[in-house]
Protein backbone atom coordinates (compact mmCIF):
# COMPACT_ATOMS: atom_id res chain seq x y z
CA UNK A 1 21.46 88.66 -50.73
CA UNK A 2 18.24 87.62 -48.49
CA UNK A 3 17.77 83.92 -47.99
CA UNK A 4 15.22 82.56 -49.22
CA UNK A 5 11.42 81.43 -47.43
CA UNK A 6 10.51 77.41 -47.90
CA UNK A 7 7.80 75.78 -46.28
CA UNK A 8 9.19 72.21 -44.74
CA UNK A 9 6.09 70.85 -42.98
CA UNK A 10 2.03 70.70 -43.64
CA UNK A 11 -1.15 69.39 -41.73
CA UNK A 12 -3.98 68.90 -42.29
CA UNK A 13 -7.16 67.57 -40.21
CA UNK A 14 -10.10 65.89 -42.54
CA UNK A 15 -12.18 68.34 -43.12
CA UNK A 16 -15.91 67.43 -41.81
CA UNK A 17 -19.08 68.76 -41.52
CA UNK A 18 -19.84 68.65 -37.89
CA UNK A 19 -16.06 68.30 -35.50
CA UNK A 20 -18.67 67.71 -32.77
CA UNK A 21 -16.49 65.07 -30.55
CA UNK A 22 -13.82 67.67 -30.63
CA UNK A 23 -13.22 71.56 -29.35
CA UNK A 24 -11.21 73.98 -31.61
CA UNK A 25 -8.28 73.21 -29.62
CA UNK A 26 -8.06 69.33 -30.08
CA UNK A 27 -8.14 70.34 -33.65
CA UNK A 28 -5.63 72.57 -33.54
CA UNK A 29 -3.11 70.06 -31.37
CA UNK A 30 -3.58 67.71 -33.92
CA UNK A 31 -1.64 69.93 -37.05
CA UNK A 32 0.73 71.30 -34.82
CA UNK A 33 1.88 68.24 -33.49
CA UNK A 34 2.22 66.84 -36.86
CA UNK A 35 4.34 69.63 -38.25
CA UNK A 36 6.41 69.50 -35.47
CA UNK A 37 7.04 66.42 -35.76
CA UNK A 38 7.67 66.30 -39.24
CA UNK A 39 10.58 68.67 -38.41
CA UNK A 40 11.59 67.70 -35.19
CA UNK A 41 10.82 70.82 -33.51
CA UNK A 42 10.04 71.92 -30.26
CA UNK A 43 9.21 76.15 -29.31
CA UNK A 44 11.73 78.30 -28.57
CA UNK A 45 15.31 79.90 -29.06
CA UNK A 46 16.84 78.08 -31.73
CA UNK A 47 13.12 75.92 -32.36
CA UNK A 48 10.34 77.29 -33.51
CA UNK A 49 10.90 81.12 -32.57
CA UNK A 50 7.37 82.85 -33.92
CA UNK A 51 3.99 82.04 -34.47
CA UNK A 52 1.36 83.10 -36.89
CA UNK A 53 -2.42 82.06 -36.38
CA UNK A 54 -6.00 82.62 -38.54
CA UNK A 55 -8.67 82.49 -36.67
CA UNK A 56 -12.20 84.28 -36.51
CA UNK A 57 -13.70 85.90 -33.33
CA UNK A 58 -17.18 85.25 -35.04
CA UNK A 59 -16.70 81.51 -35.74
CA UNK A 60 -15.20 81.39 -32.79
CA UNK A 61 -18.19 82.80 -30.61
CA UNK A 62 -15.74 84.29 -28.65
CA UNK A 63 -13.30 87.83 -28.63
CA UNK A 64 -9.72 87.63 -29.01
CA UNK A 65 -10.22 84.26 -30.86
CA UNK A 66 -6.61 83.35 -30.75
CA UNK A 67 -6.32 83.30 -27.09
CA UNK A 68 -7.19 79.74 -26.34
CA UNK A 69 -4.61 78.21 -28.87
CA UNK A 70 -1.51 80.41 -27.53
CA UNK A 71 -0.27 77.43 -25.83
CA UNK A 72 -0.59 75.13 -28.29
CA UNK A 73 1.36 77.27 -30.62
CA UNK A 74 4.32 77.98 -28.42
CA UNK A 75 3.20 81.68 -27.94
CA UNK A 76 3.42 81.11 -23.86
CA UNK A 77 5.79 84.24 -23.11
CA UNK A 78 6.74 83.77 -26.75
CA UNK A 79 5.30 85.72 -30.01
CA UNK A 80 2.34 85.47 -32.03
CA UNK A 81 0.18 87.14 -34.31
CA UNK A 82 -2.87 86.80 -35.86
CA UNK A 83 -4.39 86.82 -39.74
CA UNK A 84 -8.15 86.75 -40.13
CA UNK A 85 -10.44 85.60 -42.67
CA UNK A 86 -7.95 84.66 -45.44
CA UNK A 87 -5.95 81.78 -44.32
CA UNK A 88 -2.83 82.46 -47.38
CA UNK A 89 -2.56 85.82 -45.61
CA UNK A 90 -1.01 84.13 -42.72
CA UNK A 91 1.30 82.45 -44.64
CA UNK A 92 2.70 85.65 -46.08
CA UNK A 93 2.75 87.15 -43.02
CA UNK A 94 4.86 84.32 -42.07
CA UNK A 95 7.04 84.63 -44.91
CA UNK A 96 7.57 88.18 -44.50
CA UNK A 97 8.79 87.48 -40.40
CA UNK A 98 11.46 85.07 -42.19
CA UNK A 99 12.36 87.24 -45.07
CA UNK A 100 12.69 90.10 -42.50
CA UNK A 101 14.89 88.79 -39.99
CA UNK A 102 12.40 88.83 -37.56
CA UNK A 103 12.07 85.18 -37.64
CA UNK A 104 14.02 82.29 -38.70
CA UNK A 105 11.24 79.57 -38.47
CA UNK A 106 7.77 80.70 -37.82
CA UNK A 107 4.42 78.65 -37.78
CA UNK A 108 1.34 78.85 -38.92
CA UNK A 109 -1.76 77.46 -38.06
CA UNK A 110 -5.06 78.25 -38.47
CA UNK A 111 -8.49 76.63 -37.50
CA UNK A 112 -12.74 76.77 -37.81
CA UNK A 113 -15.72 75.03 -36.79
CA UNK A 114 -18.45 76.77 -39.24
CA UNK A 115 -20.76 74.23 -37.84
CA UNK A 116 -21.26 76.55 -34.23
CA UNK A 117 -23.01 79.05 -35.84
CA UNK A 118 -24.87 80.37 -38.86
CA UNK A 119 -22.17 80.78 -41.71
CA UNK A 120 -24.52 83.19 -43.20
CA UNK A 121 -25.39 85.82 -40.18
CA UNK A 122 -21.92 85.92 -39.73
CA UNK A 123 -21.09 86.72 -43.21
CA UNK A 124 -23.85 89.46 -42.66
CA UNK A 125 -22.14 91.37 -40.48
CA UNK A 126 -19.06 91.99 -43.01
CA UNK A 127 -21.53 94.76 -44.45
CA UNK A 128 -21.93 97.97 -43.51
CA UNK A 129 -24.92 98.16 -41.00
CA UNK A 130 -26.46 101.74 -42.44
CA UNK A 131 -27.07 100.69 -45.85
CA UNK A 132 -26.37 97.34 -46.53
CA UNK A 133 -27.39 94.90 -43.71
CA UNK A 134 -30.54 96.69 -43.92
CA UNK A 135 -31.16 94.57 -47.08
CA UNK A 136 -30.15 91.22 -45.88
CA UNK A 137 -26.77 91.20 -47.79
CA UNK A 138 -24.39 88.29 -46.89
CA UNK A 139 -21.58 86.64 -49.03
CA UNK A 140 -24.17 84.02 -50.25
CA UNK A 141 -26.36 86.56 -52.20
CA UNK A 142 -24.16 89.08 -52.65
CA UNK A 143 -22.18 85.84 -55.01
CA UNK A 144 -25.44 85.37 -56.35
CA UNK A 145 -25.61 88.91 -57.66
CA UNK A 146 -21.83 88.46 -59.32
CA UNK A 147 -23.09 85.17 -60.84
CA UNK A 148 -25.46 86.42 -62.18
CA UNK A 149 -23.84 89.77 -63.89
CA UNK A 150 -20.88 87.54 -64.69
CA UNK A 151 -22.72 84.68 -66.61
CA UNK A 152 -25.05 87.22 -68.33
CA UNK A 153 -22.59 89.57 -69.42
CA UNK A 154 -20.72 86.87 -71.21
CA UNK A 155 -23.04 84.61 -71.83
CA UNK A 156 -21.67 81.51 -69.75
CA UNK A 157 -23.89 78.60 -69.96
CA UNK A 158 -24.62 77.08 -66.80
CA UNK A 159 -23.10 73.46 -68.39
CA UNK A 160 -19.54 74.95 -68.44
CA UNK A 161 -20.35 76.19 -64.35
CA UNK A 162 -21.54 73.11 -63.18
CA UNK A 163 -18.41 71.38 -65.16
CA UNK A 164 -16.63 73.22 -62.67
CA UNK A 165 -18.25 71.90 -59.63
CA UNK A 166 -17.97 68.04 -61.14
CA UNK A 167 -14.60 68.55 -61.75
CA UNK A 168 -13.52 69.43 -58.29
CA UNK A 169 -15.53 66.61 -57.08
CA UNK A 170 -13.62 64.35 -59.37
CA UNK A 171 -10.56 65.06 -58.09
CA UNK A 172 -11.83 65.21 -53.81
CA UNK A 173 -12.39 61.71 -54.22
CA UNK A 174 -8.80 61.54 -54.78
CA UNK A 175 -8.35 63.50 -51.46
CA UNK A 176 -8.88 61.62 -47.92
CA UNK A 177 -8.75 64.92 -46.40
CA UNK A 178 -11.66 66.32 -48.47
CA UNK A 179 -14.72 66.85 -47.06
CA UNK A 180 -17.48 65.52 -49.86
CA UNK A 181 -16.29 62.49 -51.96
CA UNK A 182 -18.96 61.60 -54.02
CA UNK A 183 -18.92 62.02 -57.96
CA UNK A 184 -21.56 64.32 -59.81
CA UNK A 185 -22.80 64.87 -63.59
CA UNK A 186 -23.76 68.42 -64.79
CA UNK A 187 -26.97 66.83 -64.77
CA UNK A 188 -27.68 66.48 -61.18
CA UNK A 189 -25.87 70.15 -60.74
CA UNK A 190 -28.06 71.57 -62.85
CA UNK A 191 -31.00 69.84 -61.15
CA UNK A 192 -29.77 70.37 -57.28
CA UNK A 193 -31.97 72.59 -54.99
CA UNK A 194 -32.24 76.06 -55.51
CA UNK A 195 -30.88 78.23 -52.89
CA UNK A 196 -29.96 81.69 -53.93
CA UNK A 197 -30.78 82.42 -57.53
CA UNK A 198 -29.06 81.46 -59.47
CA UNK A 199 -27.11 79.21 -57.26
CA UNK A 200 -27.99 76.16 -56.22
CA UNK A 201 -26.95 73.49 -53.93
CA UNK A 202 -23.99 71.90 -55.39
CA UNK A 203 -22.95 75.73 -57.04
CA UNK A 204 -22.19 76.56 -52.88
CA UNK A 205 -19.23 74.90 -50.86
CA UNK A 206 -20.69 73.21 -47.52
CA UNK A 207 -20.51 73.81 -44.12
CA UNK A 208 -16.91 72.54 -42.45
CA UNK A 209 -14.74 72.44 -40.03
CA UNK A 210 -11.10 71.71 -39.60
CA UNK A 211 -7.30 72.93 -39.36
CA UNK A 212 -3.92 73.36 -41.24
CA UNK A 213 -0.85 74.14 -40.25
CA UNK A 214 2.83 75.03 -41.77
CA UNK A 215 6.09 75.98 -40.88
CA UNK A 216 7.90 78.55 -43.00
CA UNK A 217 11.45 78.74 -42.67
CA UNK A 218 14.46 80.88 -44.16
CA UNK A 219 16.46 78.94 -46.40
CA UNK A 220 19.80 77.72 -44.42
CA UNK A 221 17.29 76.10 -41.78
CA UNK A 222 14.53 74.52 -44.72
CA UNK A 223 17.27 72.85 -45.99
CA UNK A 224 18.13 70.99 -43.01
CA UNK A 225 14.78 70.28 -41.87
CA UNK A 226 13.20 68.38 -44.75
CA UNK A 227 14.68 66.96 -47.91
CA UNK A 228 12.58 68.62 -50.04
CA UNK A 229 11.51 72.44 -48.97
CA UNK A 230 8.60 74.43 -51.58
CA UNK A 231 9.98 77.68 -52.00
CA UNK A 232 7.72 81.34 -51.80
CA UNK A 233 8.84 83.00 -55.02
CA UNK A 234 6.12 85.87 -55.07
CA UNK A 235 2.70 87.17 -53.55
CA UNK A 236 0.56 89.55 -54.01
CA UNK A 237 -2.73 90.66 -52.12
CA UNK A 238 -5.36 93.65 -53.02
CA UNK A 239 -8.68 94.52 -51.61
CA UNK A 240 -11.76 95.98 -53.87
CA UNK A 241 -14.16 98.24 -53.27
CA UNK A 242 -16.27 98.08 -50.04
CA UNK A 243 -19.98 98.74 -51.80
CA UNK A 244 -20.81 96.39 -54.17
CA UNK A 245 -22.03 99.09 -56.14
CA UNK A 246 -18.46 100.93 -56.73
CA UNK A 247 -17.14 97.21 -58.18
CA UNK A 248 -17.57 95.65 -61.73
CA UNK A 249 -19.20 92.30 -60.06
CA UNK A 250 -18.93 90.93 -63.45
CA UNK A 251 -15.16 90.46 -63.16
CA UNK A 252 -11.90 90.63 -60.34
CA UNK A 253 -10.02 93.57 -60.72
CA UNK A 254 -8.64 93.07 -57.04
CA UNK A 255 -7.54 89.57 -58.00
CA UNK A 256 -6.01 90.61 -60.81
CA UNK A 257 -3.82 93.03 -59.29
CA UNK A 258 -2.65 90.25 -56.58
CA UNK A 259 -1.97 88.27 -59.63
CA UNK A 260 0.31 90.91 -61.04
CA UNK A 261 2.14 91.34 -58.24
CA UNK A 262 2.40 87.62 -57.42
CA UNK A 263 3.79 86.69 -60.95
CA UNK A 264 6.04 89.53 -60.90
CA UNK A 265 7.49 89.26 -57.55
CA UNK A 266 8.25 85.41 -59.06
CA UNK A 267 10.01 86.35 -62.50
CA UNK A 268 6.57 84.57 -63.89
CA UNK A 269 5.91 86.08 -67.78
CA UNK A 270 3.27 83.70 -69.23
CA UNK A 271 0.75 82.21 -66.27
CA UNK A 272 -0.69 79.62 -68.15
CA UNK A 273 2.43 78.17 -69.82
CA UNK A 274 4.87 78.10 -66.71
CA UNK A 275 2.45 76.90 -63.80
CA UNK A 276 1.73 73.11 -63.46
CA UNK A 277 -1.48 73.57 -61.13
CA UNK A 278 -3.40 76.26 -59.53
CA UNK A 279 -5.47 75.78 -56.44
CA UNK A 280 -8.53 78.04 -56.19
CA UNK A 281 -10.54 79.39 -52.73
CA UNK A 282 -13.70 79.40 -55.03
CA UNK A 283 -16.72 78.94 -52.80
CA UNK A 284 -18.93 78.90 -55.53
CA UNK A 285 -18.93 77.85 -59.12
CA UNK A 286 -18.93 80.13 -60.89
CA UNK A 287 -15.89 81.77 -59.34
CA UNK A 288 -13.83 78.76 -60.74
CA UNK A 289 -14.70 80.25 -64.45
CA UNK A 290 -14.16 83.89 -62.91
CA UNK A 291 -10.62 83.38 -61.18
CA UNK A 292 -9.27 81.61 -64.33
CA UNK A 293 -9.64 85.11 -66.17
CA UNK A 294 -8.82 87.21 -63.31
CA UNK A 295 -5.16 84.97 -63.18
CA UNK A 296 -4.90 85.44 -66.59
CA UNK A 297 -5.18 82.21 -67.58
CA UNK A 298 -8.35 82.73 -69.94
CA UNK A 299 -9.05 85.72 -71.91
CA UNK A 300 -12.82 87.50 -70.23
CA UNK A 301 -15.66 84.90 -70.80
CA UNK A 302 -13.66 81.70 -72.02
CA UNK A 303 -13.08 79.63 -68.83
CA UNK A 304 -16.53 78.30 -69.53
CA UNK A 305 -15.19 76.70 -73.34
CA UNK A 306 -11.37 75.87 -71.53
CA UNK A 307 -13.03 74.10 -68.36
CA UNK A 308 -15.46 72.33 -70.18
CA UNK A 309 -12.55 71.40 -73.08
CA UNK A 310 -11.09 69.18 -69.68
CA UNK A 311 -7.91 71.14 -69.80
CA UNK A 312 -8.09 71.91 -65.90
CA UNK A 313 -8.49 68.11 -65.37
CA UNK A 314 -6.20 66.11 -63.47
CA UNK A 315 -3.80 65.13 -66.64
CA UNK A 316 -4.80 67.95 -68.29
CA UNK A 317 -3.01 70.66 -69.55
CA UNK A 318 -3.42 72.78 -66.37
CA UNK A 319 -5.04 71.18 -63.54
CA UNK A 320 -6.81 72.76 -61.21
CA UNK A 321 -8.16 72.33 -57.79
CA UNK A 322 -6.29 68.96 -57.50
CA UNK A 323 -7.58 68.73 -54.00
CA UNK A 324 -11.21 68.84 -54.25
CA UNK A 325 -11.64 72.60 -53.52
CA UNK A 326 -13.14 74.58 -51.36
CA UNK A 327 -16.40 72.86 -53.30
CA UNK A 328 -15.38 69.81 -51.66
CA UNK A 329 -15.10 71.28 -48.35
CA UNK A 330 -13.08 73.82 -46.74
CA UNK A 331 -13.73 76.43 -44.40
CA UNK A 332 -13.88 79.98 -45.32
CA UNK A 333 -11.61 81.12 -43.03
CA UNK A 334 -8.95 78.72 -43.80
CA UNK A 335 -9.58 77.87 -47.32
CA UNK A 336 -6.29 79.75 -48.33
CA UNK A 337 -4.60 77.74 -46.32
CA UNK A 338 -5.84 74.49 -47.32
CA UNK A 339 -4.74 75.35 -51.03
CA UNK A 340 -1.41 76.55 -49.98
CA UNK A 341 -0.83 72.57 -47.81
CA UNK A 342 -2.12 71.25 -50.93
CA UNK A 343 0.55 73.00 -53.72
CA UNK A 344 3.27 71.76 -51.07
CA UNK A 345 1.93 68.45 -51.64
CA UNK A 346 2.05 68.17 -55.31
CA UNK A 347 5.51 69.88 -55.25
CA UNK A 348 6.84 67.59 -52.86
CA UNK A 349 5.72 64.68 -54.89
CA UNK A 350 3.47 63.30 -52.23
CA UNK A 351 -0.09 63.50 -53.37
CA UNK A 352 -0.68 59.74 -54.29
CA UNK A 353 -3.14 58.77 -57.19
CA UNK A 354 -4.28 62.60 -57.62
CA UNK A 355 -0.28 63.80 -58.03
CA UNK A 356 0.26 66.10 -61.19
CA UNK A 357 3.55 64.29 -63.00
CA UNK A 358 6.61 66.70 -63.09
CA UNK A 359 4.47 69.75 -61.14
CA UNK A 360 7.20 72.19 -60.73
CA UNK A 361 5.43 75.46 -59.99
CA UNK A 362 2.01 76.27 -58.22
CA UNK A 363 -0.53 78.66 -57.44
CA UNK A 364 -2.23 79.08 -53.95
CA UNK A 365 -5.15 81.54 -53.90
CA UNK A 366 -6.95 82.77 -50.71
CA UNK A 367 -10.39 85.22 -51.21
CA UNK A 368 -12.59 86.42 -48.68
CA UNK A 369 -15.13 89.36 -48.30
CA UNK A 370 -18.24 89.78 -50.77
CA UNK A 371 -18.48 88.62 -53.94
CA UNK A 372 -14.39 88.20 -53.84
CA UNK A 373 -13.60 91.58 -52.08
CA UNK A 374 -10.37 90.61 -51.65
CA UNK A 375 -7.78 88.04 -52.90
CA UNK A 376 -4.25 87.08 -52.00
CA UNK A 377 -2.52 84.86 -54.24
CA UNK A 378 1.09 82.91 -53.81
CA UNK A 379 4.02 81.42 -56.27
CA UNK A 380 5.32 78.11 -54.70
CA UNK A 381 8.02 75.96 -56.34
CA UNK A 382 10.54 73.00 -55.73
CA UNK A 383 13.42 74.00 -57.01
C-alpha cells in the first residue's frame, strides 16, 4: 500500500502592497529558510531531494521566471519544476512526486510582486488576441460580467455579497500575515468606489505581494519531521471553457468537477457536514457566494441567505476564509497557496485567536483564468 503525502512545514511572508525594500528573491529566502528550518533540512540526497516552484514570467517581467530562485530552492544540479498561475497546483504536483516515488520530500515555494506591473494588462493577455483582447477583456471585467449574470439570475442582493467581503475582513484582522486589517459594514461596501460594474472597490482583492512555501513529504519521513503532519486525502483540478461565451458564467461547472474528484479521492460523502473550514481563492465577492454552491455546500442561489445567516463565521457552523482571503490580500498567482499554509494552520492547532476549535478536516481551493476558468481544490486533515 502507498504511503501516504503530509505537509510538515509552512511560510509565509506578510503579504503587502508594495515589497519595494526587497527583490523577489529576498522574499523567497525568507519562506524557504523558515521551512527548512522548521524541519531541519538542508538540499540533497537524503534532505530535501525535489523542488516545486509557482511563479509567473509576466509578474515577473522576465522569461523563464523560475530561474533566479533555483538556488535558493536547492535546484543547483538538483531538480525542479515549475506550476504557474494557481499556486495549490504546485502543491499537487508535489504530492504526486511523493506519492510516485519520484520524491520522498519535495518543496514548494512560490512567490509575486503584483506591484511591478499592471495586474490588469497582464491579465489581458490570458485572452485570445483575435477576438477577445480586441475588446479589452481582462479577469477584472470579464468577473464583472459573471457577477453580474450570477446575481441576476438568482436574484442575490448585493447585502448578502458585501457580507462576504466584511466577513473576510473580520477574520484578516485575526491574521498578522494578511494584507488589509481594517473592519468594514455592508454599508461602506455598498458605498465604495465603483470600478467595474457592478464591482466596486472593496468587491476586488488588492494589489500584493509576497511568498509561501511547504514541504510535502511521504509518510515514514512526515512523521519524523514534525509532531503533527496535515495529511493530502484527495484533489481534484478541471479547466472550463476558453470563450466566455461557451461557459454558463452564472455558475462553476469546472469547480464543481474538481470538487467531485477532490471529495471522492478523500472518501468525503456530505461536504458540508464533514469539513470544519474551507479556504476560498475568491478574488472577488461575489465568488465567495458562487464557490459555496459550486463545493456543494449551498444548493444554486442560497449562499447569499447561508452567508448572511453568519454560518461561515469564525464559530460558526462552517467557517470560511479564516485567514482573511484573498479579499484581504493575496496574490493571484499564489493565492492557492496561501489557503493551502492556512488549512495546515488550523489543523495543526496553531492559528491563535482566529483557530476553529476541534478543525479536523479542510478545504484549500486555488482558481485562476477568467471569470474562474479553472479551479483546483484539496482535502487536508490531521489525523
Amino acid at each position: 500500500m502507498a504511503e501516504r503525502v503530509g505537509i510538515v512545514a509552512v511560510a509565509q511572508t506578510k503579504f503587502e502592497p508594495r515589497k519595494w525594500k526587497e527583490r523577489f528573491q529576498e522574499m523567497v529566502w525568507e519562506v524557504v529558510k523558515d521551512v527548512r528550518e522548521q524541519t531541519g533540512l538542508g538540499h540533497g540526497p537524503g534532505q530535501i531531494d525535489n523542488a516545486v516552484t509557482c511563479s509567473d514570467d509576466f509578474f515577473d517581467c522576465r522569461t523563464i521566471s523560475d530561474a533566479p530562485i533555483g538556488d535558493l530552492v536547492g535546484a543547483h544540479y538538483g531538480p525542479e519544476e515549475k506550476a504557474a498561475s494557481d499556486g495549490l497546483q504546485a502543491v499537487f504536483y508535489a504530492a504526486a512526486c511523493v506519492a510516485s516515488g519520484h520524491s520522498e520530500i519535495t518543496l514548494v515555494a512560490g512567490h509575486c510582486k503584483e506591484s511591478q506591473s499592471d495586474r490588469n494588462m497582464i491579465t489581458h493577455c490570458a485572452f485570445d488576441p483575435i477576438f477577445s483582447r480586441q475588446v479589452g477583456l481582462d479577469y477584472l471585467n470579464a468577473a464583472a460580467l459573471q457577477a453580474r449574470m450570477y446575481c441576476e439570475c438568482f436574484g442575490v442582493k448585493p447585502e448578502a455579497v458585501a457580507r462576504a467581503v466584511v466577513r473576510d475582513r473580520k477574520h484578516g484582522l485575526l491574521n498578522p500575515k494578511a494584507q488589509v486589517q481594517k473592519a468594514v459594514t455592508i454599508e461602506q461596501v455598498l458605498n465604495s468606489p465603483l470600478v467595474c460594474d457592478p464591482l466596486r472597490e472593496m468587491d476586488i482583492y488588492p494589489s500584493s505581494d509576497g511568498a509561501v512555501a511547504l514541504i510535502v513529504a511521504k509518510e515514514s519521513r512526515a512523521k519524523k519531521l514534525c509532531k503533527q503532519p496535515v495529511w493530502i486525502l484527495g484533489a481534484g483540478n478541471c479547466y472550463d471553457a476558453h470563450y466566455l461565451g461557451d461557459r454558463k458564467l452564472w455558475q462553476s461547472a469546472s469547480l464543481k468537477f474538481a470538487a467531485k474528484r477532490a471529495y471522492n479521492m478523500a472518501g468525503i460523502k456530505h461536504a458540508k457536514k464533514e469539513l470544519d473550514l474551507l479556504e476560498l481563492s475568491a478574488g472577488y465577492s461575489y465568488e465567495e457566494l458562487l464557490f459555496l454552491e459550486a463545493l456543494g455546500i449551498c444548493n444554486p442561489g442560497k449562499a447569499g441567505n447561508y452567508i448572511m445567516s453568519g454560518a461561515t463565521d469564525l464559530g460558526g457552523e462552517l467557517p470560511v476564509n479564516t485567514s482573511g482571503g484573498k479579499l484581504c490580500g493575496n496574490p493571484l498567482i499564489i493565492s492557492g497557496l496561501a489557503r493551502a499554509a492556512e488549512c495546515v494552520i488550523q489543523l495543526r492547532g496553531e492559528a491563535g485567536r482566529r483557530q476553529v476549535a476541534g478543525a479536523k478536516v479542510a478545504l484549500a481551493h486555488g482558481a485562476t483564468g477568467p471569470a474562474g476558468q479553472h479551479h483546483s481544490v484539496m482535502i487536508l486533515s490531521n489525523k
